[in-house]
PDB file of N, CA and C in Angstrom:
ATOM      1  N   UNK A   1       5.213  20.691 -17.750  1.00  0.00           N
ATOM      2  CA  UNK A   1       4.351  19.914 -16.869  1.00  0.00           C
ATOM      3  C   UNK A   1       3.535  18.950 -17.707  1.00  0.00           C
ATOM      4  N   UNK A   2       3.218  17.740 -17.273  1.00  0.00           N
ATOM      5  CA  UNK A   2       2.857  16.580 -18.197  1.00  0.00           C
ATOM      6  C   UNK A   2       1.489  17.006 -18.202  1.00  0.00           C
ATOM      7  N   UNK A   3       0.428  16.288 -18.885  1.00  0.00           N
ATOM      8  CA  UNK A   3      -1.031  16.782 -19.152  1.00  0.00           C
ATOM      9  C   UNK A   3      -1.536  15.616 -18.287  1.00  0.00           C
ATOM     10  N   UNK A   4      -2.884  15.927 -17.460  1.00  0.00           N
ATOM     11  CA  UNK A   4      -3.424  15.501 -16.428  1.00  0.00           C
ATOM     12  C   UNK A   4      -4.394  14.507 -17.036  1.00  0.00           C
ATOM     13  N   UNK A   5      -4.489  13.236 -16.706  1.00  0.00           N
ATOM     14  CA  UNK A   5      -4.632  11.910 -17.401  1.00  0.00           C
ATOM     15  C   UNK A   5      -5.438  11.100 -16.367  1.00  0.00           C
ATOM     16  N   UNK A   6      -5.963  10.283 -17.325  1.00  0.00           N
ATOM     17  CA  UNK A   6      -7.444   9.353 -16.626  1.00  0.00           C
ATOM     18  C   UNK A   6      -6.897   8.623 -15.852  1.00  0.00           C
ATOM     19  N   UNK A   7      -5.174   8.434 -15.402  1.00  0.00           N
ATOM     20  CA  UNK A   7      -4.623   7.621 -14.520  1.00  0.00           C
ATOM     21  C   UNK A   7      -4.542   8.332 -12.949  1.00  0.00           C
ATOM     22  N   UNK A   8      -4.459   9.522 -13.376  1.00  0.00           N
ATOM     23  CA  UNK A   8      -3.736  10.631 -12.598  1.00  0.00           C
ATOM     24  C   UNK A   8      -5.100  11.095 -11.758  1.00  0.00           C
ATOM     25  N   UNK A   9      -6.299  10.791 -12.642  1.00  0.00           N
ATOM     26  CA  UNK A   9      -7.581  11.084 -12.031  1.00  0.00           C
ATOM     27  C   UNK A   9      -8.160   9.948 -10.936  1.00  0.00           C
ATOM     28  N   UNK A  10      -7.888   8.503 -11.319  1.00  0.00           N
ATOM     29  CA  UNK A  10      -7.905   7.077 -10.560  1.00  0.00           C
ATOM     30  C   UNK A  10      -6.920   7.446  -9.427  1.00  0.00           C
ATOM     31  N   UNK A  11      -5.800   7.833  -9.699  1.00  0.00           N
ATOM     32  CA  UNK A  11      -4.861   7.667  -8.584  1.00  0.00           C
ATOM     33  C   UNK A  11      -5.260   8.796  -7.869  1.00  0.00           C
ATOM     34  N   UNK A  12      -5.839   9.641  -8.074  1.00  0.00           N
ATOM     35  CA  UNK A  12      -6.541  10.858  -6.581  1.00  0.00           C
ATOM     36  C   UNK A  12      -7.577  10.718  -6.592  1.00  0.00           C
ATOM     37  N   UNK A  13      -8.348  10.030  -6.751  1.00  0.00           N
ATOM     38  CA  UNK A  13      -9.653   9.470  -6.322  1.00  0.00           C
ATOM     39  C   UNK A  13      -9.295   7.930  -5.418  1.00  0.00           C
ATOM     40  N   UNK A  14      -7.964   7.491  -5.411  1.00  0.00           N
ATOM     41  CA  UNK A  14      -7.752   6.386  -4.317  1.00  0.00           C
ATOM     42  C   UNK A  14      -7.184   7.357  -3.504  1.00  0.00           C
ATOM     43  N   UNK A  15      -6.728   8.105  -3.430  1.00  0.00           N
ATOM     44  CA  UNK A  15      -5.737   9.144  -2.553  1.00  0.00           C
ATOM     45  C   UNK A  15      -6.895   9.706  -1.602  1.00  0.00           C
ATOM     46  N   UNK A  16      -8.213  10.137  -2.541  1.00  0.00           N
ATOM     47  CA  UNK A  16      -9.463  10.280  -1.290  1.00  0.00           C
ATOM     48  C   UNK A  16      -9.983   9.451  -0.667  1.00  0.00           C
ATOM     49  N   UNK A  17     -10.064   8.651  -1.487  1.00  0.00           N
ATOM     50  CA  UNK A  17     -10.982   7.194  -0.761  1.00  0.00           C
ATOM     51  C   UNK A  17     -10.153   6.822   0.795  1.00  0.00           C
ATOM     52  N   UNK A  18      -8.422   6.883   0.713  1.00  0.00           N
ATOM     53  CA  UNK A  18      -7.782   6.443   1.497  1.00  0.00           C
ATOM     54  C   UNK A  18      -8.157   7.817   2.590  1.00  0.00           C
ATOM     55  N   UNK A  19      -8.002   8.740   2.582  1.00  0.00           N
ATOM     56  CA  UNK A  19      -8.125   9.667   3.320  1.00  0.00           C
ATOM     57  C   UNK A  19      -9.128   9.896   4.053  1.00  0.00           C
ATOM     58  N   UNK A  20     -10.336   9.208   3.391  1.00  0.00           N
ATOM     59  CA  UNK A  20     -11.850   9.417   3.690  1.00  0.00           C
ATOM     60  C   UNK A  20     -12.259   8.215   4.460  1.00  0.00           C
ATOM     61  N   UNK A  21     -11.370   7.081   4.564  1.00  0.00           N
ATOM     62  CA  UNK A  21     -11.331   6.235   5.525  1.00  0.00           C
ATOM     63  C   UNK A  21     -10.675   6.233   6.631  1.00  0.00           C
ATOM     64  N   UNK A  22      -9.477   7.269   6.789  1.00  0.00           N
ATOM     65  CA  UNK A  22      -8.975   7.187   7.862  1.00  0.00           C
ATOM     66  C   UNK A  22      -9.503   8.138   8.379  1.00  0.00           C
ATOM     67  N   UNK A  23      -9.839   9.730   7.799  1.00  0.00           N
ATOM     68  CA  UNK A  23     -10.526  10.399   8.966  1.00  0.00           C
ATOM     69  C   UNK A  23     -12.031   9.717   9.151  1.00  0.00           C
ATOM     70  N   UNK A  24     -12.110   9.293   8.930  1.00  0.00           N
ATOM     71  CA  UNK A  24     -13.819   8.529   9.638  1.00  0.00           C
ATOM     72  C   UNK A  24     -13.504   7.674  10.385  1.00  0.00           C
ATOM     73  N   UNK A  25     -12.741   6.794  10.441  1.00  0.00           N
ATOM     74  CA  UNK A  25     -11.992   5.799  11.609  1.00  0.00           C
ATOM     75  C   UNK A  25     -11.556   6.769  12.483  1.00  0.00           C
ATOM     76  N   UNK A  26     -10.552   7.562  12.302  1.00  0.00           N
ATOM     77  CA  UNK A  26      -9.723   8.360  13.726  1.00  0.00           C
ATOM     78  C   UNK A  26     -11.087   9.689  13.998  1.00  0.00           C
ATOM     79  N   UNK A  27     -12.102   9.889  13.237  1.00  0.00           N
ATOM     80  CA  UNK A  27     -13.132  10.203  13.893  1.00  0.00           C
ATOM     81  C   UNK A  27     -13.998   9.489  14.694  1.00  0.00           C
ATOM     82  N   UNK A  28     -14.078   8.222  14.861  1.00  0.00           N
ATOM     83  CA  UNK A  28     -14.998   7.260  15.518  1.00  0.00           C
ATOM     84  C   UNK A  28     -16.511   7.137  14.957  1.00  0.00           C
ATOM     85  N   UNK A  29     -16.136   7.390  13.451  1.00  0.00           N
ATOM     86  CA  UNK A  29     -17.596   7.596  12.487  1.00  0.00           C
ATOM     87  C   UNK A  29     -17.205   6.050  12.079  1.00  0.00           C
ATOM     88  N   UNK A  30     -16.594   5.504  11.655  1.00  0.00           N
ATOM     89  CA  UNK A  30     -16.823   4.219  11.128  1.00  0.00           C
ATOM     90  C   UNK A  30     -15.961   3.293  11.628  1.00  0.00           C
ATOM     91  N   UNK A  31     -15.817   1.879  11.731  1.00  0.00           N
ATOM     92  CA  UNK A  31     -15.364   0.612  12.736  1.00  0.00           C
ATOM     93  C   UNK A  31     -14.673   0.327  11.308  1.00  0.00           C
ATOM     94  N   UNK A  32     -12.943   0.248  12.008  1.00  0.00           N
ATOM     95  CA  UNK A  32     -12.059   0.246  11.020  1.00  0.00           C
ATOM     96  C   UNK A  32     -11.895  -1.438  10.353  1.00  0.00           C
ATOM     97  N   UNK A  33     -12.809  -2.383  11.414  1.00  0.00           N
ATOM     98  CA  UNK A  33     -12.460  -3.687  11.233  1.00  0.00           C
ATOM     99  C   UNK A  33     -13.849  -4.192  10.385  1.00  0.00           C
ATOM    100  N   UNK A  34     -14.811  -3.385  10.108  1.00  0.00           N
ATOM    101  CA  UNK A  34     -15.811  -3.462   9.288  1.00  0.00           C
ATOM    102  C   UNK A  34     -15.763  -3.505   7.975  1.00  0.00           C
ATOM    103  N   UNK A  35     -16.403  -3.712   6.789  1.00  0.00           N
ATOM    104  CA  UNK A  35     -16.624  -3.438   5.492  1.00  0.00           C
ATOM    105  C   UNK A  35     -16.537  -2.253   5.012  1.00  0.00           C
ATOM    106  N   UNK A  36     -16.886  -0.809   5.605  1.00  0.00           N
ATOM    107  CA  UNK A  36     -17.126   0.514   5.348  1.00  0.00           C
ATOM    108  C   UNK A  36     -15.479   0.524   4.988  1.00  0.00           C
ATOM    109  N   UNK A  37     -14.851   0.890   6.055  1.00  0.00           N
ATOM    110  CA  UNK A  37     -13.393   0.960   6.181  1.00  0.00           C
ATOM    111  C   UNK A  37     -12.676   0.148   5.586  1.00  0.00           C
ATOM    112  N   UNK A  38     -12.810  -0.956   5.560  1.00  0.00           N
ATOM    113  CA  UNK A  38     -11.898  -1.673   4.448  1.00  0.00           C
ATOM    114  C   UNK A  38     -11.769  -2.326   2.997  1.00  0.00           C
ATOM    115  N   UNK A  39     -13.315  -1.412   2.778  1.00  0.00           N
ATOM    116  CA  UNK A  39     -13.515  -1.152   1.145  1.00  0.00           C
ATOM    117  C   UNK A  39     -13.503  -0.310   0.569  1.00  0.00           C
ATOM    118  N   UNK A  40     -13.098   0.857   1.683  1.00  0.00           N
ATOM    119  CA  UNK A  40     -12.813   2.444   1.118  1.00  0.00           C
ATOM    120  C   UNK A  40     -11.209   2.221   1.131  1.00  0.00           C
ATOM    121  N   UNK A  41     -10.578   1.711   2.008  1.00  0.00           N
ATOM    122  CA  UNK A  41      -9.171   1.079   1.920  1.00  0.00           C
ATOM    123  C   UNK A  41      -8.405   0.394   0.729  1.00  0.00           C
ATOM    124  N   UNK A  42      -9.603  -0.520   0.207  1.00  0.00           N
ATOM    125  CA  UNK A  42      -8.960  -1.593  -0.767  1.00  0.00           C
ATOM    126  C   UNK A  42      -9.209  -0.849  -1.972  1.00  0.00           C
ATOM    127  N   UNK A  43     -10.473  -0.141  -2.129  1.00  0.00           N
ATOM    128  CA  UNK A  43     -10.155   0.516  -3.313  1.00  0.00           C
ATOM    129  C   UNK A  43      -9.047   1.828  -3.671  1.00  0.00           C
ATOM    130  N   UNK A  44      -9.440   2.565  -2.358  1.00  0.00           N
ATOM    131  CA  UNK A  44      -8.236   3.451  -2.761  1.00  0.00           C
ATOM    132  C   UNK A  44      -7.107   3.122  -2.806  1.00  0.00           C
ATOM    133  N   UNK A  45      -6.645   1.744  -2.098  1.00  0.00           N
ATOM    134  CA  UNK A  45      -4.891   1.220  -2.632  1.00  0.00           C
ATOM    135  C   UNK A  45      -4.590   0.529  -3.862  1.00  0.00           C
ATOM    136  N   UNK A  46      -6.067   0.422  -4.570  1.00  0.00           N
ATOM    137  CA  UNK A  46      -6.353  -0.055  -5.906  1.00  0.00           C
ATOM    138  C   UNK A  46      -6.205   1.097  -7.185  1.00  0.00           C
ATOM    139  N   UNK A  47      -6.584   1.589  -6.324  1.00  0.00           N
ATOM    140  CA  UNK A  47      -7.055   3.239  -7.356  1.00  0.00           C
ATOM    141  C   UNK A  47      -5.328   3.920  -7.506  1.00  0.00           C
ATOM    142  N   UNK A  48      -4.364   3.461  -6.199  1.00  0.00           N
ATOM    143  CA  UNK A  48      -3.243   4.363  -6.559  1.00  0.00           C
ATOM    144  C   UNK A  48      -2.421   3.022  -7.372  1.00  0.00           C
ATOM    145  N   UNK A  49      -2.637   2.008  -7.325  1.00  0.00           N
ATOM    146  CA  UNK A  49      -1.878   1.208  -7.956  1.00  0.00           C
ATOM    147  C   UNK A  49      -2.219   1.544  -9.769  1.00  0.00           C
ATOM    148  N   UNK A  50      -3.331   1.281  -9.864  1.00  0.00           N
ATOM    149  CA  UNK A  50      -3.687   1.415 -11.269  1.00  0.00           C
ATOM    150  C   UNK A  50      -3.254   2.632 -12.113  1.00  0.00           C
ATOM    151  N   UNK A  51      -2.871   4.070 -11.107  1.00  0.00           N
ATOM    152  CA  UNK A  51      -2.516   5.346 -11.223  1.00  0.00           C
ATOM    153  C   UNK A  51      -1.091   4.829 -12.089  1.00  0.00           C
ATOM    154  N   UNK A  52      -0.171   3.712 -11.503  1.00  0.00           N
ATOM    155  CA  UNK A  52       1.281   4.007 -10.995  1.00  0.00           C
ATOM    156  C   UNK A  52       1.465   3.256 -12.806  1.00  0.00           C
ATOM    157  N   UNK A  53       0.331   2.535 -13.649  1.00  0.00           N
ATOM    158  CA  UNK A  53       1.014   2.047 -14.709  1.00  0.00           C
ATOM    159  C   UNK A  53       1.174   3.914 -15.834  1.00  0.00           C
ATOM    160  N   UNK A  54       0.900   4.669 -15.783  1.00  0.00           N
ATOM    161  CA  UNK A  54       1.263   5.943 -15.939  1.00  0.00           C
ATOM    162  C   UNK A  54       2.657   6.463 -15.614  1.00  0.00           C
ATOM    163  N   UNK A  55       3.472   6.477 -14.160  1.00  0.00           N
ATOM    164  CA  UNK A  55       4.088   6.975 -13.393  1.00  0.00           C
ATOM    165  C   UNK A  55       4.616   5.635 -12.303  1.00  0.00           C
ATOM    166  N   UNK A  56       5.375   4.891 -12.691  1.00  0.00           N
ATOM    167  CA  UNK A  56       5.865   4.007 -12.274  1.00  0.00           C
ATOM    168  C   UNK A  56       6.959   4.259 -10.501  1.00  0.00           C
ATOM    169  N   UNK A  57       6.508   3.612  -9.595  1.00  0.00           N
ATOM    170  CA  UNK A  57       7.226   4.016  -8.171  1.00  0.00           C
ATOM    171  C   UNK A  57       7.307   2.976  -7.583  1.00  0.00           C
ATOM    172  N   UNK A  58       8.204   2.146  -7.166  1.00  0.00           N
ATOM    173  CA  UNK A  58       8.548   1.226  -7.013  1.00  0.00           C
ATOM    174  C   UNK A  58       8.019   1.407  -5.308  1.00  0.00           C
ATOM    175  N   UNK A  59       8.476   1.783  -4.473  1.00  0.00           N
ATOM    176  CA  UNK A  59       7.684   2.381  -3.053  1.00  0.00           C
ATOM    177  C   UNK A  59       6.484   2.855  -2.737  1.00  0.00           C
ATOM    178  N   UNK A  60       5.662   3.283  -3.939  1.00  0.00           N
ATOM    179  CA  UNK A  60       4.041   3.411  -3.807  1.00  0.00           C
ATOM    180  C   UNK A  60       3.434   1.776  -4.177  1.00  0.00           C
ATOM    181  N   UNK A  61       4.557   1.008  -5.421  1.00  0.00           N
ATOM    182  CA  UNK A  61       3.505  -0.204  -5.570  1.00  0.00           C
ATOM    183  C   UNK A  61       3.912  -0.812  -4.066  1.00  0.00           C
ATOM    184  N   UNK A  62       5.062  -0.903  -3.429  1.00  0.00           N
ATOM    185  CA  UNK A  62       4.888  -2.018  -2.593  1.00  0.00           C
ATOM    186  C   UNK A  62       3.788  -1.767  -1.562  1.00  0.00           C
ATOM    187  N   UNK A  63       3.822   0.027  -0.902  1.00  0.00           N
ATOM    188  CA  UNK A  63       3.264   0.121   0.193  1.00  0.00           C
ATOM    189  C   UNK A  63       1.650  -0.118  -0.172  1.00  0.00           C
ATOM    190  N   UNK A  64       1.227   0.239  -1.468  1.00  0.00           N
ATOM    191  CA  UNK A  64      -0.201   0.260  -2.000  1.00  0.00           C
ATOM    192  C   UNK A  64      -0.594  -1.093  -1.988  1.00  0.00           C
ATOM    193  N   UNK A  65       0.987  -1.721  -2.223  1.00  0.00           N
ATOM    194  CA  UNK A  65      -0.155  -3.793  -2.402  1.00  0.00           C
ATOM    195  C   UNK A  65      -0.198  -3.960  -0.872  1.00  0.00           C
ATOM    196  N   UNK A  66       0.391  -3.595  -0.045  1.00  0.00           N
ATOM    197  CA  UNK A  66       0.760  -4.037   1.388  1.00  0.00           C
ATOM    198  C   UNK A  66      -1.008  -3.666   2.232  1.00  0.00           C
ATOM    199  N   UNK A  67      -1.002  -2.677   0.918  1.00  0.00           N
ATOM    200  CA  UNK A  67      -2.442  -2.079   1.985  1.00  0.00           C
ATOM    201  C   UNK A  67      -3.318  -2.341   1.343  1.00  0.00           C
ATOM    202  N   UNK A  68      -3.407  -2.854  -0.078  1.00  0.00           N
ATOM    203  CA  UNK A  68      -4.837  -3.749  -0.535  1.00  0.00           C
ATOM    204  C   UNK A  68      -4.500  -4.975   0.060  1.00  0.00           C
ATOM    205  N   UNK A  69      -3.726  -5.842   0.193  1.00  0.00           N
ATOM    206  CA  UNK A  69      -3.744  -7.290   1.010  1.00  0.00           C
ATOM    207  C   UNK A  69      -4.338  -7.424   2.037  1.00  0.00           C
ATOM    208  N   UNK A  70      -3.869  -6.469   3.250  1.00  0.00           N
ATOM    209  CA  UNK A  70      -4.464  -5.903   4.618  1.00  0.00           C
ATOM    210  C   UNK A  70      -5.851  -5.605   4.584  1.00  0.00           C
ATOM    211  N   UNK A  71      -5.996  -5.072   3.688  1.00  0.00           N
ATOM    212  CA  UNK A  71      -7.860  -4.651   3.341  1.00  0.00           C
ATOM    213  C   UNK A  71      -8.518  -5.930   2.971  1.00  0.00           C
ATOM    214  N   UNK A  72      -7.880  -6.789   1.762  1.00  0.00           N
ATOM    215  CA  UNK A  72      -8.622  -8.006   1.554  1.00  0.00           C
ATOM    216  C   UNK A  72      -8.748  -9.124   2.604  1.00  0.00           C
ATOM    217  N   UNK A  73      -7.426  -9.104   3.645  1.00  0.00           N
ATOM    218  CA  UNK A  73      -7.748  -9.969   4.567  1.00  0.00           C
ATOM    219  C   UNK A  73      -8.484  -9.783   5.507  1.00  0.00           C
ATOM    220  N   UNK A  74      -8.771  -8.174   6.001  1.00  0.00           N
ATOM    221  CA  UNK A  74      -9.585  -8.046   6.827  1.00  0.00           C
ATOM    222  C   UNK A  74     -11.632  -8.164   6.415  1.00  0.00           C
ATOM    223  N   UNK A  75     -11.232  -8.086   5.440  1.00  0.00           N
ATOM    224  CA  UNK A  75     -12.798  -8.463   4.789  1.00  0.00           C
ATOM    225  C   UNK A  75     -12.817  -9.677   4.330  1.00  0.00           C
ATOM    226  N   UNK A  76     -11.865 -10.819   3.979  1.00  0.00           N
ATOM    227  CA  UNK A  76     -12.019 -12.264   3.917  1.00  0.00           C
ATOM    228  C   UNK A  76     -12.222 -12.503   5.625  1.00  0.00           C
ATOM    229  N   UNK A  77     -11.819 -12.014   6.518  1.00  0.00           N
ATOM    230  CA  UNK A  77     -11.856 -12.384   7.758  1.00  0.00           C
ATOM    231  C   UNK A  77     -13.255 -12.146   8.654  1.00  0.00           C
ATOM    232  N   UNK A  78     -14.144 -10.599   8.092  1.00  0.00           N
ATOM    233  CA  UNK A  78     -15.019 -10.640   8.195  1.00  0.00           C
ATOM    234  C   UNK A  78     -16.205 -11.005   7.653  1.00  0.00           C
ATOM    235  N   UNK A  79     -15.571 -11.851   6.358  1.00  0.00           N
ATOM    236  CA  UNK A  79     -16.807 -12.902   5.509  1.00  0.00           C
ATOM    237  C   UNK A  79     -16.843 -14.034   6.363  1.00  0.00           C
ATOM    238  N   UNK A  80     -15.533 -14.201   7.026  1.00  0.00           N
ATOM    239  CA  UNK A  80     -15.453 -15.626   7.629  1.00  0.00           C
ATOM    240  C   UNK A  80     -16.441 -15.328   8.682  1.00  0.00           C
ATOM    241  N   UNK A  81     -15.957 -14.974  10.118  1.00  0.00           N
ATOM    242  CA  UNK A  81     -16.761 -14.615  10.825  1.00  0.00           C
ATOM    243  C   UNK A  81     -18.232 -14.645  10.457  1.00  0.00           C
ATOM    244  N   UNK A  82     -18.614 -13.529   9.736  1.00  0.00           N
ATOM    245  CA  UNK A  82     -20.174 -13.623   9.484  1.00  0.00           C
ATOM    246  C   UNK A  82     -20.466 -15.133   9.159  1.00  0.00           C
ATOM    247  N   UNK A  83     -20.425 -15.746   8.565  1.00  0.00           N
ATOM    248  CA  UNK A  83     -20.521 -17.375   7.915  1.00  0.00           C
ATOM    249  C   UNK A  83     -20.706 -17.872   8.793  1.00  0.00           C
ATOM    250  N   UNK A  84     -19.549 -18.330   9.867  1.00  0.00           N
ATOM    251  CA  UNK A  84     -19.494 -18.773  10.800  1.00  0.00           C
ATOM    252  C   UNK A  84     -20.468 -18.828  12.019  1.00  0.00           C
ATOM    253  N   UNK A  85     -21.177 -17.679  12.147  1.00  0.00           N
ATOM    254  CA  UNK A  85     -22.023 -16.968  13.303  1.00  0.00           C
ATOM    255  C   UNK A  85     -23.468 -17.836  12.876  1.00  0.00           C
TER     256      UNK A  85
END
């Protein structure tokens, strides 16, 4: 078994972050189209990407960039908005 590494520690600390945003959304504790939720989002799809230069997965980087993009646009979208108002 390989020895447990400062990558391996980043990549399950995005693995919570992601987890800790969706049960608070599908709890109705936090507004998934807000900042709360989609900076607990962007980092934890950050946190498993940075994991993956350790343990390389060609199907965690795509789905992980798919879901920091989604996170950054929804918070470029709610910078816009606010600005705008």
């Amino acid at each position: 078994m390989p020895d447990f590494t400062l990558l391996d520690a980043i990549g399950l600390v995005g693995v919570l972050l992601l987890l800790i945003a969706y049960g608070l959304t599908v709890g109705g504790r936090i507004d998934p189209l807000r900042p709360a939720a989609l900076s607990l989002n962007l980092f934890g799809a950050l946190g498993i990407l940075v994991s993956l230069w350790g343990a390389f997965n060609l199907s965690a980087l795509v789905i992980e960039s798919a879901w920091a993009l989604i996170a950054l646009a929804g918070l470029a979208r709610w910078w816009w908005r606010r600005r705008s108002a």
